[in-house]
Protein backbone atom coordinates (compact mmCIF):
# COMPACT_ATOMS: atom_id res chain seq x y z
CA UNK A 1 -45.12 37.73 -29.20
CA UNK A 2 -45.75 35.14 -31.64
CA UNK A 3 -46.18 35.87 -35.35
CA UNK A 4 -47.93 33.38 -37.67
CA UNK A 5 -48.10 32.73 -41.13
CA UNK A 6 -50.34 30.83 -43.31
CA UNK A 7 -49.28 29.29 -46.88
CA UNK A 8 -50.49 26.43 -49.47
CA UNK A 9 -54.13 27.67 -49.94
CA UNK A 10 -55.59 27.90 -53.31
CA UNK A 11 -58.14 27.07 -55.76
CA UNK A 12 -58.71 23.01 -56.12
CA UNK A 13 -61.36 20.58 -57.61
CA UNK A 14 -64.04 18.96 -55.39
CA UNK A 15 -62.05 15.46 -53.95
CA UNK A 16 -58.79 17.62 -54.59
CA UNK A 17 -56.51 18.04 -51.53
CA UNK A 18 -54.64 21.14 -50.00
CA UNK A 19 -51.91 21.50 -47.62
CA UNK A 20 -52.26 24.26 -45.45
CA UNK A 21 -49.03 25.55 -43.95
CA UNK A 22 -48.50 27.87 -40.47
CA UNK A 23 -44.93 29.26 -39.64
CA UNK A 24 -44.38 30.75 -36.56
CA UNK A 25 -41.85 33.14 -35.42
CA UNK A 26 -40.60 34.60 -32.71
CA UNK A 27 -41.29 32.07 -29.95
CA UNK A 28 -41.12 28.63 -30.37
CA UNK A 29 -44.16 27.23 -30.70
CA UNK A 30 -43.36 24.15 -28.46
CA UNK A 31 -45.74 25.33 -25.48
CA UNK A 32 -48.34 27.08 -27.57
CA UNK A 33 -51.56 24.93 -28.45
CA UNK A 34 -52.50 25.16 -32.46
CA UNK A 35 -55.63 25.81 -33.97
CA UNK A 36 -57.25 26.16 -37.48
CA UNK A 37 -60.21 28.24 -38.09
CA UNK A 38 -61.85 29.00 -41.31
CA UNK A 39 -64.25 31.85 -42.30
CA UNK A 40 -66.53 31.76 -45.18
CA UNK A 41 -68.12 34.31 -47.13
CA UNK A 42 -71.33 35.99 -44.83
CA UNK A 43 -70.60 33.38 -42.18
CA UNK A 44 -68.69 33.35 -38.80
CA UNK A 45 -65.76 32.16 -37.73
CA UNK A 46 -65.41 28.42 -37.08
CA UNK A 47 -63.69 25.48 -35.48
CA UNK A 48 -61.73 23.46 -37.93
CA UNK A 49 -58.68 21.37 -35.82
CA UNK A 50 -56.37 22.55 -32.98
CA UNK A 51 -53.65 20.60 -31.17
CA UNK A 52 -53.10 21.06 -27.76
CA UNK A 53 -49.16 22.18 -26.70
CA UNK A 54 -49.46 18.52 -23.75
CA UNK A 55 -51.37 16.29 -26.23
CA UNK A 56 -50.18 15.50 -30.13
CA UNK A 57 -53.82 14.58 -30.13
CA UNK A 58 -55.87 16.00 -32.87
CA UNK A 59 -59.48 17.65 -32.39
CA UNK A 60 -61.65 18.37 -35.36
CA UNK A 61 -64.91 19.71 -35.85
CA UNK A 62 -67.46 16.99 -37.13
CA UNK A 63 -67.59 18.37 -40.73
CA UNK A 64 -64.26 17.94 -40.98
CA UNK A 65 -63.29 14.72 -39.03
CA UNK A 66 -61.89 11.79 -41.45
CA UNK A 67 -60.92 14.00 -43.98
CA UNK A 68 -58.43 16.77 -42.63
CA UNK A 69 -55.64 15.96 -40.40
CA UNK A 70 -53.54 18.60 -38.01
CA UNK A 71 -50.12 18.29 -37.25
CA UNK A 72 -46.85 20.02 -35.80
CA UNK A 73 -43.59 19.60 -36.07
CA UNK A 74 -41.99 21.76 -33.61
CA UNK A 75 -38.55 21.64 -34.93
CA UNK A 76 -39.90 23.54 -37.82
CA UNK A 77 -41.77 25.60 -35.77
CA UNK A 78 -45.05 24.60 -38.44
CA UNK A 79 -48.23 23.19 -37.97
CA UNK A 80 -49.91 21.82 -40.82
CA UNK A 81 -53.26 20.97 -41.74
CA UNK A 82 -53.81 17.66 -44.80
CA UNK A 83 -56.81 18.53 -46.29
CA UNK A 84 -58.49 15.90 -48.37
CA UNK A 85 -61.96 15.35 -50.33
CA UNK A 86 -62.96 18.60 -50.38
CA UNK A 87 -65.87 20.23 -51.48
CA UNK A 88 -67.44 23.45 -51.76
CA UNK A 89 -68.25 23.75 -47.98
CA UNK A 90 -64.96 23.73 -47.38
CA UNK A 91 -64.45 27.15 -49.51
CA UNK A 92 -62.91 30.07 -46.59
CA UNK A 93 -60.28 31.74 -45.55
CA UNK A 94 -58.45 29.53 -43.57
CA UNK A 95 -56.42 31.10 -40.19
CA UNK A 96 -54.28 29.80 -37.74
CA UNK A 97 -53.99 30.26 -34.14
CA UNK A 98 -51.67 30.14 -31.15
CA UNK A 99 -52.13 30.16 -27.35
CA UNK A 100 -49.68 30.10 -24.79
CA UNK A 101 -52.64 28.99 -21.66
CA UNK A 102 -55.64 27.41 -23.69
CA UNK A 103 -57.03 24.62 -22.06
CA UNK A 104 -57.97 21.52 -23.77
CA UNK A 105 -62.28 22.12 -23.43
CA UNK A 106 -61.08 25.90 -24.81
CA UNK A 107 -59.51 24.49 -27.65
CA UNK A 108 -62.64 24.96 -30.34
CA UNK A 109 -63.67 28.77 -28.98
CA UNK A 110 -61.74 31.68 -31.18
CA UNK A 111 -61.62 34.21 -28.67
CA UNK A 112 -59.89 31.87 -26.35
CA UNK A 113 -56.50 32.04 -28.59
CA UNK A 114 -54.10 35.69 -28.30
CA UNK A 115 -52.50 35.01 -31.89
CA UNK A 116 -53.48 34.81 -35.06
CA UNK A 117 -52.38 34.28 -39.02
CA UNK A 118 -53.53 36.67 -41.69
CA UNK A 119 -55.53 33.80 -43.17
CA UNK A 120 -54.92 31.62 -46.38
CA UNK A 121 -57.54 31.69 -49.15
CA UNK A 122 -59.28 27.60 -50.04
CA UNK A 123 -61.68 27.52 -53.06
CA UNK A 124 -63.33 24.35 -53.87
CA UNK A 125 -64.59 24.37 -56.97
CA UNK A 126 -67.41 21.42 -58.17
């Protein structure tokens, strides 16, 4: 069992930045891949970045690509997630993810990942 938990969300300015936080306990996290969803208000779920456990290698969703950045440090057992010029869009709860057997084309689907965060709250505000 893996336990995750998401810090460093908050309210910021349009262009503002946010660092998003995900501890995990219990198992290291070394041969789990990573992901970041967010969930606005009325909408679904989405993609926002995941890391795959083989590959350091970054994905993003297009909205987001240029201006967040995901990382892990596995000695910390933390993977973080640089979020910069944001704007309203980017306004969600913000969740992270872990999966022991993901594969990489996997990666951006939810339901593909057995562990999940209680979600961190991001308001832009313009």
């Amino acid at each position: 069992q893996v336990q995750l938990v998401e810090s460093g969300g908050g309210l910021v300015q349009a262009g503002g930045s946010l660092r998003l936080s995900c501890v995990a306990s219990g198992r290291s996290i070394r041969n789990y891949a990573i992901g970041w969803f967010r969930q606005g208000a009325g909408k679904e779920r989405e993609f926002v970045a995941a890391v795959h456990r083989n590959n350091g290698v970054g994905r993003y969703s297009d909205s987001v690509k240029g201006r967040f950045t995901i990382s892990r440090d596995n000695a910390k057992n933390t993977v973080f997630l640089e979020m910069n010029n944001l704007n309203d869009e980017d306004t969600a709860v913000y969740y992270c993810a872990a999966d022991q057997s993901i594969i990489l084309s996997s990666l951006r689907i939810p339901e593909q990942y057995d562990y999940w965060g209680q979600g961190t709250q991001v308001t832009v505000s313009s």
